[in-house]
N, C-alpha and C. Protein backbone atom coordinates (compact mmCIF):
# COMPACT_ATOMS: atom_id res chain seq x y z
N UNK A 1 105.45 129.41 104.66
CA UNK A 1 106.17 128.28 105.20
C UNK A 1 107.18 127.79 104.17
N UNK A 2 107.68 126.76 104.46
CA UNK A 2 109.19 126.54 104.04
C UNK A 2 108.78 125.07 103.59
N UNK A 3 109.50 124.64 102.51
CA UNK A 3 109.55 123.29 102.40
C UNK A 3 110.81 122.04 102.79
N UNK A 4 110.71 121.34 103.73
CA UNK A 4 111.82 120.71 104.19
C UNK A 4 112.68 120.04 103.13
N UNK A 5 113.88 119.85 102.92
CA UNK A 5 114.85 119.45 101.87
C UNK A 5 114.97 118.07 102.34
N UNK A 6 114.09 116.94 101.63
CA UNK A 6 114.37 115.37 101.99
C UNK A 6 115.55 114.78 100.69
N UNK A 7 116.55 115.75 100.48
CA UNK A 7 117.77 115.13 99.41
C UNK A 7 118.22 113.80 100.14
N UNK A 8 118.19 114.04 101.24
CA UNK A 8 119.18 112.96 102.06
C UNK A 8 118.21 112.05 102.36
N UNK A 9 117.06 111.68 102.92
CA UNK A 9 116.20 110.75 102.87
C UNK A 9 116.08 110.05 102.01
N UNK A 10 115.98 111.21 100.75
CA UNK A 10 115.71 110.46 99.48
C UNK A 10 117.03 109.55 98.73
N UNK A 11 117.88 109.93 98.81
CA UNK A 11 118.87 109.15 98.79
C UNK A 11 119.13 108.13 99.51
N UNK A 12 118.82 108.08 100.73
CA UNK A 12 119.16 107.12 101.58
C UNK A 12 118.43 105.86 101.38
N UNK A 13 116.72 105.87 101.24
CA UNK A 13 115.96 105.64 101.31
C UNK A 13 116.36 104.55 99.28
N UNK A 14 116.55 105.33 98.40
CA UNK A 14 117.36 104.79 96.86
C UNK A 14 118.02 103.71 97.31
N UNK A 15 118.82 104.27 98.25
CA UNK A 15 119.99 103.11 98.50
C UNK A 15 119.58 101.68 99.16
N UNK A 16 118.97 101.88 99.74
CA UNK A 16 118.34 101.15 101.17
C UNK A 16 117.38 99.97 99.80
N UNK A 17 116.80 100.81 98.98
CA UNK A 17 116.19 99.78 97.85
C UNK A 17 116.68 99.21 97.31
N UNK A 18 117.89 99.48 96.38
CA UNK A 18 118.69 98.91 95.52
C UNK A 18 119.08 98.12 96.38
N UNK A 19 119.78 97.94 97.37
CA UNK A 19 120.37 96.94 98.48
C UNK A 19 119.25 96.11 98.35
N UNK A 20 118.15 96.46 98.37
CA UNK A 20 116.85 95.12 98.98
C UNK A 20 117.09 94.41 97.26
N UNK A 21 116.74 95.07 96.19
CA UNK A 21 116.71 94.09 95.05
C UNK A 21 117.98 93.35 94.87
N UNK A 22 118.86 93.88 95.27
CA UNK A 22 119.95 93.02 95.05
C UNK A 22 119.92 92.08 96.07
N UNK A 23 119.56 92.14 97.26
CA UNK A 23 118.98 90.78 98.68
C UNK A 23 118.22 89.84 97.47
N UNK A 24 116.93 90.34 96.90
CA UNK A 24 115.80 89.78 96.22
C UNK A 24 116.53 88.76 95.20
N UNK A 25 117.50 88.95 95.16
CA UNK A 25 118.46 87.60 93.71
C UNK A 25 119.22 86.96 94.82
N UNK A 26 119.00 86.68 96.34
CA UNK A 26 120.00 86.02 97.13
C UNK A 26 119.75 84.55 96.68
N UNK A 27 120.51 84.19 96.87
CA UNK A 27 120.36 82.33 97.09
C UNK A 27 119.84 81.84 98.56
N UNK A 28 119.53 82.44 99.10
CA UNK A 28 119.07 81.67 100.55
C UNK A 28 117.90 82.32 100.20
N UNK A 29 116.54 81.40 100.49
CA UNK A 29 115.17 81.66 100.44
C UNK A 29 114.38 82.64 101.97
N UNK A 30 115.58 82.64 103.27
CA UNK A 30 115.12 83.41 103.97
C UNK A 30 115.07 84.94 104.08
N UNK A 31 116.75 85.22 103.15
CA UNK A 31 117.60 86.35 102.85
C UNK A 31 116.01 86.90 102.00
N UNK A 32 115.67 86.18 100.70
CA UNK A 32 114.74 87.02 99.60
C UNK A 32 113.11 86.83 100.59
N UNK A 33 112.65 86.61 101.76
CA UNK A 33 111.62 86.84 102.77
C UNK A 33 111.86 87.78 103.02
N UNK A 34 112.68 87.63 103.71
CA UNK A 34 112.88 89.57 104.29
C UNK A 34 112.87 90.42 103.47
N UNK A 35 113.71 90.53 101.95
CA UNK A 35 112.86 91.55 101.23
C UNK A 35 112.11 91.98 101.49
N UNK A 36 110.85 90.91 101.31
CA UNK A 36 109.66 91.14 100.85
C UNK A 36 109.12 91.85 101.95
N UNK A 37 109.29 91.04 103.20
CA UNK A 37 108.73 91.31 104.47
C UNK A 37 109.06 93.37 104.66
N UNK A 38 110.73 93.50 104.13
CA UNK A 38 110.99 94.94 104.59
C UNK A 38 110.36 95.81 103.95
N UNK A 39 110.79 95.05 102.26
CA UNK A 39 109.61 96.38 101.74
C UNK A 39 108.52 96.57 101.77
N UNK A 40 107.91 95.90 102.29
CA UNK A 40 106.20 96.06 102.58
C UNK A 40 106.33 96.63 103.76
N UNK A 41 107.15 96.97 104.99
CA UNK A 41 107.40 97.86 105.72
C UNK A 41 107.51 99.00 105.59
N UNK A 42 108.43 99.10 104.67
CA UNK A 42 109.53 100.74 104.30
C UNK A 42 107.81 101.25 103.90
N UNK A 43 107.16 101.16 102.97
CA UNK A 43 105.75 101.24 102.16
C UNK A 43 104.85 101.59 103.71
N UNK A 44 104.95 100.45 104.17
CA UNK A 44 103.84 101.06 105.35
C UNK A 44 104.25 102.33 106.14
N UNK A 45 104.91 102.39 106.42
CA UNK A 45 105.88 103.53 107.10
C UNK A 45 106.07 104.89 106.11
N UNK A 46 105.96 104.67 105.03
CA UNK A 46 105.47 105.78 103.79
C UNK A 46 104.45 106.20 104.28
N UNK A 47 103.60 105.41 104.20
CA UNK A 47 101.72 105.37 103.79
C UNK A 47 101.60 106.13 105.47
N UNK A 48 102.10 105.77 106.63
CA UNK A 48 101.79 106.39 107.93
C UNK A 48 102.14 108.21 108.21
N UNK A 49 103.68 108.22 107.87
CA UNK A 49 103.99 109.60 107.76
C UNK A 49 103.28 110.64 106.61
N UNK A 50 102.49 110.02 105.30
CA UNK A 50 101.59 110.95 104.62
C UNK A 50 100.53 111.16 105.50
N UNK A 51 99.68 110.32 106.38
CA UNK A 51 98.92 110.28 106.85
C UNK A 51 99.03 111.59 108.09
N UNK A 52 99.86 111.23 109.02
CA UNK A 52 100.59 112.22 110.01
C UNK A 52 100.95 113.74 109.25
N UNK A 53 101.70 113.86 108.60
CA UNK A 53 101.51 114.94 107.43
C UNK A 53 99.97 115.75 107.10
N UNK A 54 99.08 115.01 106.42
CA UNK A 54 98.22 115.34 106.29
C UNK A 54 97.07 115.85 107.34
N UNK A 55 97.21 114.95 108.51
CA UNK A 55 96.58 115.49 109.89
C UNK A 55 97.51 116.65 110.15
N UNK A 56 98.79 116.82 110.31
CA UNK A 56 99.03 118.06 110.71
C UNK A 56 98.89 119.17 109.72
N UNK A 57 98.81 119.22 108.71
CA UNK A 57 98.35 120.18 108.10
C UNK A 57 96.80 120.65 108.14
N UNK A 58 96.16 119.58 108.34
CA UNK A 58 94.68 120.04 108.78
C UNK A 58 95.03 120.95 109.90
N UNK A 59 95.27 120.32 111.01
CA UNK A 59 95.78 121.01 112.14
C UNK A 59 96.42 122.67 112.29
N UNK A 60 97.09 122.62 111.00
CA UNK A 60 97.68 123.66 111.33
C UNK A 60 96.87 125.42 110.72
N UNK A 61 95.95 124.21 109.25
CA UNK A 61 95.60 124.89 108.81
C UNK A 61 94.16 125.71 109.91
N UNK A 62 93.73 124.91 110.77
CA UNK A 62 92.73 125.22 111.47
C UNK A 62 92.80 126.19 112.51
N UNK A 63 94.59 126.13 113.15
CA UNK A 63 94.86 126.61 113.77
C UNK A 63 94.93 128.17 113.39
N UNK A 64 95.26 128.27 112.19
CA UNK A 64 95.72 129.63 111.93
C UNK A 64 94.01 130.12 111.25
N UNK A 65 93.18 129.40 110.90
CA UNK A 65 92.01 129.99 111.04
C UNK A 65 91.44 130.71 112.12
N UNK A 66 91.51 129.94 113.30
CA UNK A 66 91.15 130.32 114.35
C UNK A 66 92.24 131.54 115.29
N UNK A 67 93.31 132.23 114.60
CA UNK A 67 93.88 132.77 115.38
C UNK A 67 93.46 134.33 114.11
N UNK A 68 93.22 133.85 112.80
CA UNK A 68 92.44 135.07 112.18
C UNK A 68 90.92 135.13 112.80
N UNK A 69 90.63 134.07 112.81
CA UNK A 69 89.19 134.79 113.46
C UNK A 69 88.73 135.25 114.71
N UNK A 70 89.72 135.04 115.87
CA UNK A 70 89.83 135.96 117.08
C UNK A 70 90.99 136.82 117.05
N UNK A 71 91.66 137.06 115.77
CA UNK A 71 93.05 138.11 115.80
C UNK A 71 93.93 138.02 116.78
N UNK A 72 94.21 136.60 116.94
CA UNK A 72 95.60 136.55 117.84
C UNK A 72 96.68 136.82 117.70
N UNK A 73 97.71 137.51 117.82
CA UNK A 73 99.17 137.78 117.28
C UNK A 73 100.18 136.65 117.86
């Protein structure tokens, strides 16, 4: 298998932060909430797709067990 190229996520994702710390020095106290509020999002939304990741690799790995142990092509 292949490993997917997240250059562009990962960049995007850099950017998308630096933007929030620089929100985090706003002068309006609702502007530096949402920070907080997003990045504890962006984080949860991390923490879900490892999760999803990790089930499908169980998945997949099981799958291809089971296609060696009845020799499916």
């Amino acid at each position: 298998m292949f490993e997917q190229d997240n250059t562009y996520n990962e960049v995007r994702e850099k950017s998308i932060r630096s933007w929030l710390e620089e929100m985090s020095r706003h002068e309006d106290v609702a502007v530096r909430g949402g920070v907080k509020v997003t990045t504890e999002y962006l984080d949860d939304l991390k923490k879900k797709i490892k999760v999803l990741e990790e089930k499908n690799k169980l998945k997949d790995d099981y799958l291809k067990k089971m296609k060696e142990r009845y020799k499916i092509k």
